[in-house]
Protein backbone atom coordinates (compact mmCIF):
# COMPACT_ATOMS: atom_id res chain seq x y z
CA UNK A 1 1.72 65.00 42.00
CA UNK A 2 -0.61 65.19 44.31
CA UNK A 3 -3.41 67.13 44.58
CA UNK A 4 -2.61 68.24 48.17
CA UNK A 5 0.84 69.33 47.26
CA UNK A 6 -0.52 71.20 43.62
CA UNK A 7 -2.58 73.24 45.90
CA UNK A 8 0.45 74.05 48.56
CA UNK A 9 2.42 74.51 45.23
CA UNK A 10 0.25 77.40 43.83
CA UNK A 11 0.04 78.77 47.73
CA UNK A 12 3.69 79.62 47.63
CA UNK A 13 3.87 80.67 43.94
CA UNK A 14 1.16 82.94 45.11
CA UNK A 15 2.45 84.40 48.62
CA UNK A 16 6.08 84.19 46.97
CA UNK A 17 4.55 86.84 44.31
CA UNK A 18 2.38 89.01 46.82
CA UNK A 19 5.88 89.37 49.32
CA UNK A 20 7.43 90.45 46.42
CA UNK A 21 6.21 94.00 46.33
CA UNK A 22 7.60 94.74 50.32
CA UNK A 23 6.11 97.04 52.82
CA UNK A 24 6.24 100.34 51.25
CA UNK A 25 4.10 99.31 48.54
CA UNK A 26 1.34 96.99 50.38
CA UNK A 27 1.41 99.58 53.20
CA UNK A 28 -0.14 101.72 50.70
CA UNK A 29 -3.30 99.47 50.45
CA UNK A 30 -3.50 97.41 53.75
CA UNK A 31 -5.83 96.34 54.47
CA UNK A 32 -6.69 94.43 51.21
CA UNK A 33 -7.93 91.20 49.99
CA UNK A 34 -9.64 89.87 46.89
CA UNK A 35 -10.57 86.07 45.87
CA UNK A 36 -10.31 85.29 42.49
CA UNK A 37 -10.44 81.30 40.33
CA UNK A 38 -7.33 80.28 38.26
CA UNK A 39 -5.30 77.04 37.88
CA UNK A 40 -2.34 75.04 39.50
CA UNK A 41 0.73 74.23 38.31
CA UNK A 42 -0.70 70.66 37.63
CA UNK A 43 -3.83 72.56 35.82
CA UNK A 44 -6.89 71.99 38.34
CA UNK A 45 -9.10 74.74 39.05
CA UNK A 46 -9.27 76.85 42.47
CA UNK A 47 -9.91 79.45 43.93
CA UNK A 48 -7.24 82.17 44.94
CA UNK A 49 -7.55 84.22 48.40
CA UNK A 50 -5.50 86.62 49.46
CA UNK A 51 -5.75 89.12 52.16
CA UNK A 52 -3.39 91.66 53.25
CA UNK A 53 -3.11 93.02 56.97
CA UNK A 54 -1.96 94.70 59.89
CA UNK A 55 -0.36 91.67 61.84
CA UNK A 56 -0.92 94.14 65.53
CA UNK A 57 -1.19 97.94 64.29
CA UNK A 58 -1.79 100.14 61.51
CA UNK A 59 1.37 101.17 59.69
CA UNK A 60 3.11 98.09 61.68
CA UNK A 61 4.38 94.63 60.38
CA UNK A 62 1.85 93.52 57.54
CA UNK A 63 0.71 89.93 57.23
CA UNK A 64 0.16 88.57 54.18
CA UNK A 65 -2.15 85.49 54.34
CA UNK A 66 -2.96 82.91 51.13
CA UNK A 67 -5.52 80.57 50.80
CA UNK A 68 -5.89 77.79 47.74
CA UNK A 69 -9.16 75.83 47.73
CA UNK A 70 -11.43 73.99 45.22
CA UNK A 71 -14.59 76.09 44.50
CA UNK A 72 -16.77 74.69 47.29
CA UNK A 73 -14.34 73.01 49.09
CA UNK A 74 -13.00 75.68 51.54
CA UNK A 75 -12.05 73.55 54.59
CA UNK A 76 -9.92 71.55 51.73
CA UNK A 77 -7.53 74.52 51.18
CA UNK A 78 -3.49 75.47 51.41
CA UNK A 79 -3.24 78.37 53.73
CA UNK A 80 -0.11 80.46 53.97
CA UNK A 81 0.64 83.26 56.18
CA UNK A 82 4.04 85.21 56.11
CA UNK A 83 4.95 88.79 57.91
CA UNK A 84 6.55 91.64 56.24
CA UNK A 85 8.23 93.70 58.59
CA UNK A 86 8.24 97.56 58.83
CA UNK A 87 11.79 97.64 58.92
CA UNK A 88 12.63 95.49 56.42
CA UNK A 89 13.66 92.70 58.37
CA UNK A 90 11.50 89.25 58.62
């Protein structure tokens, strides 16, 4: 595998997890975001960051955005983004 598609592989293991709490519960603490190290599914080290937001207003759709990177190598990252809407609907 490459290590390209290990990194988009964790992304969506990652923003797959986050979406699975829906908008009643991240509305609670939007805006939010942390950055934390763990491992791919092939086992190589990165960096984690996730950041949850308004996508236009407060108490609106919230955006969910997830970033993969080597330690160092920002520019080199997976980036996700995906919308939760109010009203339950994508």
């Amino acid at each position: 595998m490459s290590f390209a598609r290990d990194r988009q592989d964790a992304a969506l293991e990652e923003i797959d997890r986050a979406c699975t709490r829906g908008w009643d519960e991240l509305a609670k603490t939007t805006p939010w975001g942390d950055t934390y190290e763990g491992f791919t599914p092939g086992g190589c080290e990165v960096c984690f960051e996730r950041s949850d937001l308004w996508a236009s207003e407060a108490g609106g759709d919230i955006r969910v955005e997830v970033n993969i990177y080597e330690p160092h190598s920002f520019e080199q990252g997976a980036r996700l983004t995906r919308s939760i809407a109010r009203n339950g609907v994508p």
